[in-house]
C-alpha atoms as a PDB file:
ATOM      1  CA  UNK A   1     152.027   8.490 108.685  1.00  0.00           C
ATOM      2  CA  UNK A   2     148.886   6.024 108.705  1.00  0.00           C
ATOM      3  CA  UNK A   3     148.319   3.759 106.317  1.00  0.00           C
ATOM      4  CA  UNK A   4     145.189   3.187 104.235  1.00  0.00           C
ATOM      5  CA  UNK A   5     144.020   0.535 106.324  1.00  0.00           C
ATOM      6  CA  UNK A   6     144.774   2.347 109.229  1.00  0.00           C
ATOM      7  CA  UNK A   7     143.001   5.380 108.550  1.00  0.00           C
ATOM      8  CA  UNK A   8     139.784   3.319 107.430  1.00  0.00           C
ATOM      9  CA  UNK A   9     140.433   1.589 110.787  1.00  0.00           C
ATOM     10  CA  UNK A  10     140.422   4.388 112.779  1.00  0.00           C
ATOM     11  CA  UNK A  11     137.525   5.990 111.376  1.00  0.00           C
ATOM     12  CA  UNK A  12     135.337   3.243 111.520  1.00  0.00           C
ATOM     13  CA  UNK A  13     136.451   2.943 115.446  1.00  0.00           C
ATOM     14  CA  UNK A  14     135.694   6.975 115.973  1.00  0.00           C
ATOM     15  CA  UNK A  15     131.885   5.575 114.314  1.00  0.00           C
ATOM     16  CA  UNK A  16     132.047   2.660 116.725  1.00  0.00           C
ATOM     17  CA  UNK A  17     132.945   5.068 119.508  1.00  0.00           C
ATOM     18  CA  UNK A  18     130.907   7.708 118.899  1.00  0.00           C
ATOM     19  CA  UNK A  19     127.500   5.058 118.699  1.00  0.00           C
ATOM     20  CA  UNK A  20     128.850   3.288 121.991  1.00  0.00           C
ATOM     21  CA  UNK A  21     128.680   6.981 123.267  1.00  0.00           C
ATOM     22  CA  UNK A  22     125.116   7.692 121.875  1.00  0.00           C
ATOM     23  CA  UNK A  23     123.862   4.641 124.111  1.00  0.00           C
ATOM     24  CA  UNK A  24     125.830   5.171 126.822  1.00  0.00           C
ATOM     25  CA  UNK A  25     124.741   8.538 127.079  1.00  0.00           C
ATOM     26  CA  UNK A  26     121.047   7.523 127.532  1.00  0.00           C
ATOM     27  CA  UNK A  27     121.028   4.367 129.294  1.00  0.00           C
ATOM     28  CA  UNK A  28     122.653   6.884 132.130  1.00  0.00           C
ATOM     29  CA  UNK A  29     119.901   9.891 131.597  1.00  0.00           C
ATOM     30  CA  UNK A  30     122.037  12.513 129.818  1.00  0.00           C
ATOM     31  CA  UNK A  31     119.718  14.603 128.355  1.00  0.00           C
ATOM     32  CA  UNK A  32     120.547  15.183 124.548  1.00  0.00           C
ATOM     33  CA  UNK A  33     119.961  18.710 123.460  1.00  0.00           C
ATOM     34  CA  UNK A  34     116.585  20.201 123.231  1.00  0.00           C
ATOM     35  CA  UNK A  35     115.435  21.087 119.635  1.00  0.00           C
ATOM     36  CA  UNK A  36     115.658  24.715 120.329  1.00  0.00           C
ATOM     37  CA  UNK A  37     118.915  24.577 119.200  1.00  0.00           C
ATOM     38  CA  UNK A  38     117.751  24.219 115.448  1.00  0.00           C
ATOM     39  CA  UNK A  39     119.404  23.355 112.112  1.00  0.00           C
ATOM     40  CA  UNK A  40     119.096  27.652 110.883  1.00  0.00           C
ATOM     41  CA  UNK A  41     120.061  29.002 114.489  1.00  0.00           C
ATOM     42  CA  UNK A  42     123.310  27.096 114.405  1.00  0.00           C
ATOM     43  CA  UNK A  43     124.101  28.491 110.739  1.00  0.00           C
ATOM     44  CA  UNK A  44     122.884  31.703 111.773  1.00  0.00           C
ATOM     45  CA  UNK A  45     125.257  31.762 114.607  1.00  0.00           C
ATOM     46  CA  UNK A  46     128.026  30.281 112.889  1.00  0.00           C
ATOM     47  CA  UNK A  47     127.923  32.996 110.505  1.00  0.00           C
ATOM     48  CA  UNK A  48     127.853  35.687 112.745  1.00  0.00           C
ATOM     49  CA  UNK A  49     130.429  34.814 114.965  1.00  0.00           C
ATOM     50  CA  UNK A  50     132.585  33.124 112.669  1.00  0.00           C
ATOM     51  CA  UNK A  51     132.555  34.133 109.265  1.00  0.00           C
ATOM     52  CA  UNK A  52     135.555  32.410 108.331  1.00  0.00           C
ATOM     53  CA  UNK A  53     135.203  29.146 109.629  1.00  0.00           C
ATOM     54  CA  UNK A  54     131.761  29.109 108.089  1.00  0.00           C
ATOM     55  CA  UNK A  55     133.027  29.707 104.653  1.00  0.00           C
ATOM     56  CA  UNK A  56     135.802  27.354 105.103  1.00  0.00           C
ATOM     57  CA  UNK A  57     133.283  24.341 106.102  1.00  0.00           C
ATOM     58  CA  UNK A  58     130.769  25.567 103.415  1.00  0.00           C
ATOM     59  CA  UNK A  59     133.512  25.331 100.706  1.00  0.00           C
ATOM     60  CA  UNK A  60     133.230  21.530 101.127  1.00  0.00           C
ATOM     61  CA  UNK A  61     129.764  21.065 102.678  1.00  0.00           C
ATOM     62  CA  UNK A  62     126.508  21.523 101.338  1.00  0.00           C
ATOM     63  CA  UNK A  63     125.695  23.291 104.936  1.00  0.00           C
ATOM     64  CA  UNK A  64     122.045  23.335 103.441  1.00  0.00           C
ATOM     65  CA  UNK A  65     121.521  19.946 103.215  1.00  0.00           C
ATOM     66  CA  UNK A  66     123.115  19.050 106.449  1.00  0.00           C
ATOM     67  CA  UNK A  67     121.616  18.242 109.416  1.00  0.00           C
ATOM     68  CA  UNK A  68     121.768  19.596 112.804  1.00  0.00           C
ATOM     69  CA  UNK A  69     123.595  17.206 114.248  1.00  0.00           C
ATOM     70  CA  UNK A  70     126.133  17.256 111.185  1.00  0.00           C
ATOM     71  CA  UNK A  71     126.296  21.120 111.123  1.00  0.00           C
ATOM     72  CA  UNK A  72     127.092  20.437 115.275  1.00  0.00           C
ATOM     73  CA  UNK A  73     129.791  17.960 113.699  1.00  0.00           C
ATOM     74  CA  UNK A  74     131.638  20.164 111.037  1.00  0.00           C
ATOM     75  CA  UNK A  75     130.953  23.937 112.212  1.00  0.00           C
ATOM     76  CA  UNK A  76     131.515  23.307 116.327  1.00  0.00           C
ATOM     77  CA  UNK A  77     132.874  20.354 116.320  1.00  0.00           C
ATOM     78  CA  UNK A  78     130.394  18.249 118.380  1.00  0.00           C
ATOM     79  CA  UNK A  79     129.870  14.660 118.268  1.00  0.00           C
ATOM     80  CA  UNK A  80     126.782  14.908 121.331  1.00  0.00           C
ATOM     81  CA  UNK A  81     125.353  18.014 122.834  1.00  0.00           C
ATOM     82  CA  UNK A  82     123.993  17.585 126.215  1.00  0.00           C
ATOM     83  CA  UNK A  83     121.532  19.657 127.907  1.00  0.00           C
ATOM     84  CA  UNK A  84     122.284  20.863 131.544  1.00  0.00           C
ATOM     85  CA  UNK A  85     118.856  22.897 132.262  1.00  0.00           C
ATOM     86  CA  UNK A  86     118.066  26.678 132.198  1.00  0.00           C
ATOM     87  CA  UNK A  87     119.507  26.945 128.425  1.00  0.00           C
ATOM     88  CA  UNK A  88     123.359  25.565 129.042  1.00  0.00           C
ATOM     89  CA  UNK A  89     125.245  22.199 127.499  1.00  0.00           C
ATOM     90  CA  UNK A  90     127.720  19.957 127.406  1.00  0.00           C
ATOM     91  CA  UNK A  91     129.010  19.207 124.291  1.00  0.00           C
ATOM     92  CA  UNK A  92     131.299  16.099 123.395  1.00  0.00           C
ATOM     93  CA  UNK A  93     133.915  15.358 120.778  1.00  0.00           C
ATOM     94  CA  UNK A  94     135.057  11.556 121.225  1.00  0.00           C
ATOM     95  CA  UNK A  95     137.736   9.886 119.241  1.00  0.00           C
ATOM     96  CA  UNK A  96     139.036   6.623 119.627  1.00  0.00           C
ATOM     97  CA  UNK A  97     142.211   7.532 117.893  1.00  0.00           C
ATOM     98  CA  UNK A  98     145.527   7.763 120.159  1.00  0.00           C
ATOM     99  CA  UNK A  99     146.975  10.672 117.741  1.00  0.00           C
ATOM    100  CA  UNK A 100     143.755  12.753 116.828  1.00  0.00           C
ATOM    101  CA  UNK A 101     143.233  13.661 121.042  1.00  0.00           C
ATOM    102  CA  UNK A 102     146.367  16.737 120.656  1.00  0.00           C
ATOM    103  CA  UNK A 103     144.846  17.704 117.358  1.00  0.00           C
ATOM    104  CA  UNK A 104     140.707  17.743 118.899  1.00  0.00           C
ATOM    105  CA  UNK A 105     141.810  19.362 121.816  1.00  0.00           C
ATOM    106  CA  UNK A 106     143.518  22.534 119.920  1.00  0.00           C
ATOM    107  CA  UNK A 107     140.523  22.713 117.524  1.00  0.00           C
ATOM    108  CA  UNK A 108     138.025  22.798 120.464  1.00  0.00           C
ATOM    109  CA  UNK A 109     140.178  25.824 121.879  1.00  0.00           C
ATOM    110  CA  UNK A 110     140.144  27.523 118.750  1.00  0.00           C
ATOM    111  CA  UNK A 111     135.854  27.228 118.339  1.00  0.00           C
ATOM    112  CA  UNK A 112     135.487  27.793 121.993  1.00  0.00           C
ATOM    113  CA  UNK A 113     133.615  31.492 121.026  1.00  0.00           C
ATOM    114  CA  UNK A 114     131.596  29.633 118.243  1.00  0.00           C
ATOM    115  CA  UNK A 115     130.341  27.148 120.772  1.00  0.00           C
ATOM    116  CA  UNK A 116     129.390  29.960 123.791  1.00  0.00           C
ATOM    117  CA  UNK A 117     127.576  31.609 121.267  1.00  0.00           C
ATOM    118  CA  UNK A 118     125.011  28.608 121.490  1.00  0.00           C
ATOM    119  CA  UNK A 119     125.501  27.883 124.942  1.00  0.00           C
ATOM    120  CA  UNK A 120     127.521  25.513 125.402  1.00  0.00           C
ATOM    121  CA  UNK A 121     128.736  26.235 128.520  1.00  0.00           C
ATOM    122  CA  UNK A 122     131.941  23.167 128.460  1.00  0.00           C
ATOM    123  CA  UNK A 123     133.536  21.010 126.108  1.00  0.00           C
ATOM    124  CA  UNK A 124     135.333  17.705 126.074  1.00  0.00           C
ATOM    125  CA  UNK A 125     137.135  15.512 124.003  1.00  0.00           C
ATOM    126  CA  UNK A 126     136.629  11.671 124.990  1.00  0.00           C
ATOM    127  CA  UNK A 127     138.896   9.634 124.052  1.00  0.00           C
ATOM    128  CA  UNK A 128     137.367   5.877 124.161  1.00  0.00           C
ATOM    129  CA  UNK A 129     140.114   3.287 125.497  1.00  0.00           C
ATOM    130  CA  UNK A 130     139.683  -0.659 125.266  1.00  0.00           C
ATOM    131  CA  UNK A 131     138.413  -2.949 123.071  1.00  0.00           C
ATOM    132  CA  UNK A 132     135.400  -1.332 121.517  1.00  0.00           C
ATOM    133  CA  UNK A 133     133.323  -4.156 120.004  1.00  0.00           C
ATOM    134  CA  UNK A 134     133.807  -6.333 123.987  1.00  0.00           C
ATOM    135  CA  UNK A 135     132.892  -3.059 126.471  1.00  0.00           C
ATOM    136  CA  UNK A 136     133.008  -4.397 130.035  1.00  0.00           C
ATOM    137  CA  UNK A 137     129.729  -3.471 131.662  1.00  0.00           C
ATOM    138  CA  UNK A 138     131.293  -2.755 135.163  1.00  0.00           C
ATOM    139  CA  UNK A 139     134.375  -0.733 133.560  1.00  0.00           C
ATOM    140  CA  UNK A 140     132.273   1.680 131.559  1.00  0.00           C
ATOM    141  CA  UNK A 141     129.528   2.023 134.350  1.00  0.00           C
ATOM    142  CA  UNK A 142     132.881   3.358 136.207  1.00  0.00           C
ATOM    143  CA  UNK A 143     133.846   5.241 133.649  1.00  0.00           C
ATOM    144  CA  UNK A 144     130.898   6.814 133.144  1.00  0.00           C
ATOM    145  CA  UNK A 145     130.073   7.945 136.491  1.00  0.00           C
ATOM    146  CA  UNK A 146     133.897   9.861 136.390  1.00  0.00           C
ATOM    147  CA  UNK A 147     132.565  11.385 133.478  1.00  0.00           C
ATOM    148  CA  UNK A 148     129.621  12.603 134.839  1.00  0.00           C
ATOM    149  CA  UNK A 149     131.392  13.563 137.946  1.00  0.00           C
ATOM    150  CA  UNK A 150     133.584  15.597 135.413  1.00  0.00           C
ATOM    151  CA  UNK A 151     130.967  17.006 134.125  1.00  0.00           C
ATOM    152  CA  UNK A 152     129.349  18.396 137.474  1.00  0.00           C
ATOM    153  CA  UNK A 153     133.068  19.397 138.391  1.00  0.00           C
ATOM    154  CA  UNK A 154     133.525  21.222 135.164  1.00  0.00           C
ATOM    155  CA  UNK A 155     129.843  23.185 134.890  1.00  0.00           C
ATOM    156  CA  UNK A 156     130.477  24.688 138.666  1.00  0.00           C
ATOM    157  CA  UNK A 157     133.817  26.153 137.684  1.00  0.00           C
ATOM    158  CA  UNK A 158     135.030  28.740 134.439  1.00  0.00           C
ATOM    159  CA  UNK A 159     133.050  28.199 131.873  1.00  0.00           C
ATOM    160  CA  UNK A 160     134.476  27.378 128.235  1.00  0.00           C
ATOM    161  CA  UNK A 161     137.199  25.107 128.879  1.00  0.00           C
ATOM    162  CA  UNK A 162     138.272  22.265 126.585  1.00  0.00           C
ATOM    163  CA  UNK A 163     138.594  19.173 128.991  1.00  0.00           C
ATOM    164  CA  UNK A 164     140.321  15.811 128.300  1.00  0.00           C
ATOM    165  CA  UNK A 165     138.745  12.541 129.167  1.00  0.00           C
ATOM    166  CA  UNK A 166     139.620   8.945 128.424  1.00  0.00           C
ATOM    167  CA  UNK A 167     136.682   6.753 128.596  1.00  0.00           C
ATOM    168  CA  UNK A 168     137.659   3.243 129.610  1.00  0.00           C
ATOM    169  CA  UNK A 169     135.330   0.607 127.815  1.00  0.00           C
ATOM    170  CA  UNK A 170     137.316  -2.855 128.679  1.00  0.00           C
END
């Protein structure tokens, strides 16, 4: 079990991560999502397709007040949302934490339908390795690319698949 600290650790890393992935993410031309994908349509769709899990979130969410990239957060479980063309994404759930990459991966699998209802056409869970706050420029630029090349690998084969990634930042 983590401790306190630990947990506070780890969550301010995921933050840490999840920025480093932000930037990342344009410096190499991903595309985020277009705004078609708005706030109401992802609700809409969320409560359509799954009822349950929409309640469940909603019990300790304002869902209202959220916004679109939060309900992406808590509803699909989507940190980034990239767009491929012709009305398909990417999405991306990264984590910097060791023991949450089991536990992202099996949630991903279980809102799979949720996300191809929106078209999200793949899914993966990133998990960032290295020393965060000192990224290596030529390490990530590497790591990168094998992410993109992932990506490309992963949109030409079956579609809705939870893949695993580890992002090497030092």
């Amino acid at each position: 079990m983590l401790s306190r600290f630990s947990f506070v650790a780890y969550i301010k890393l995921g933050e840490a991560a999840e920025q480093l992935l932000d930037g990342l993410f344009s410096l190499t031309g991903f595309s985020a999502a277009a705004p078609e994908l708005t706030k109401e349509q992802l609700l809409e769709t969320a409560m359509r397709v799954d009822p349950r899990r929409y309640h469940a979130v909603s019990q300790h969410q304002k869902l209202s007040r959220c916004s679109r990239d939060e309900i992406l957060d808590y509803l699909f479980g989507v940190d980034h949302l990239i767009d491929v063309g012709e009305g398909l994404y990417v999405s991306v759930d990264t984590t910097a934490d060791p023991n949450a990459v089991a536990s992202k991966i099996s949630k991903a699998q279980t809102y799979s339908k949720l996300r191809a209802a929106v078209g999200i056409h793949q899914h993966f869970v990133v998990f960032v390795v290295g020393v965060i706050t000192r990224p290596n420029a030529y390490v990530m630029a590497d790591s990168i690319n094998r992410l993109h090349d992932e990506m490309v690998e992963a949109l030409n084969g079956p579609a809705n698949r939870v893949r695993h990634f580890r992002l090497h930042v030092s």
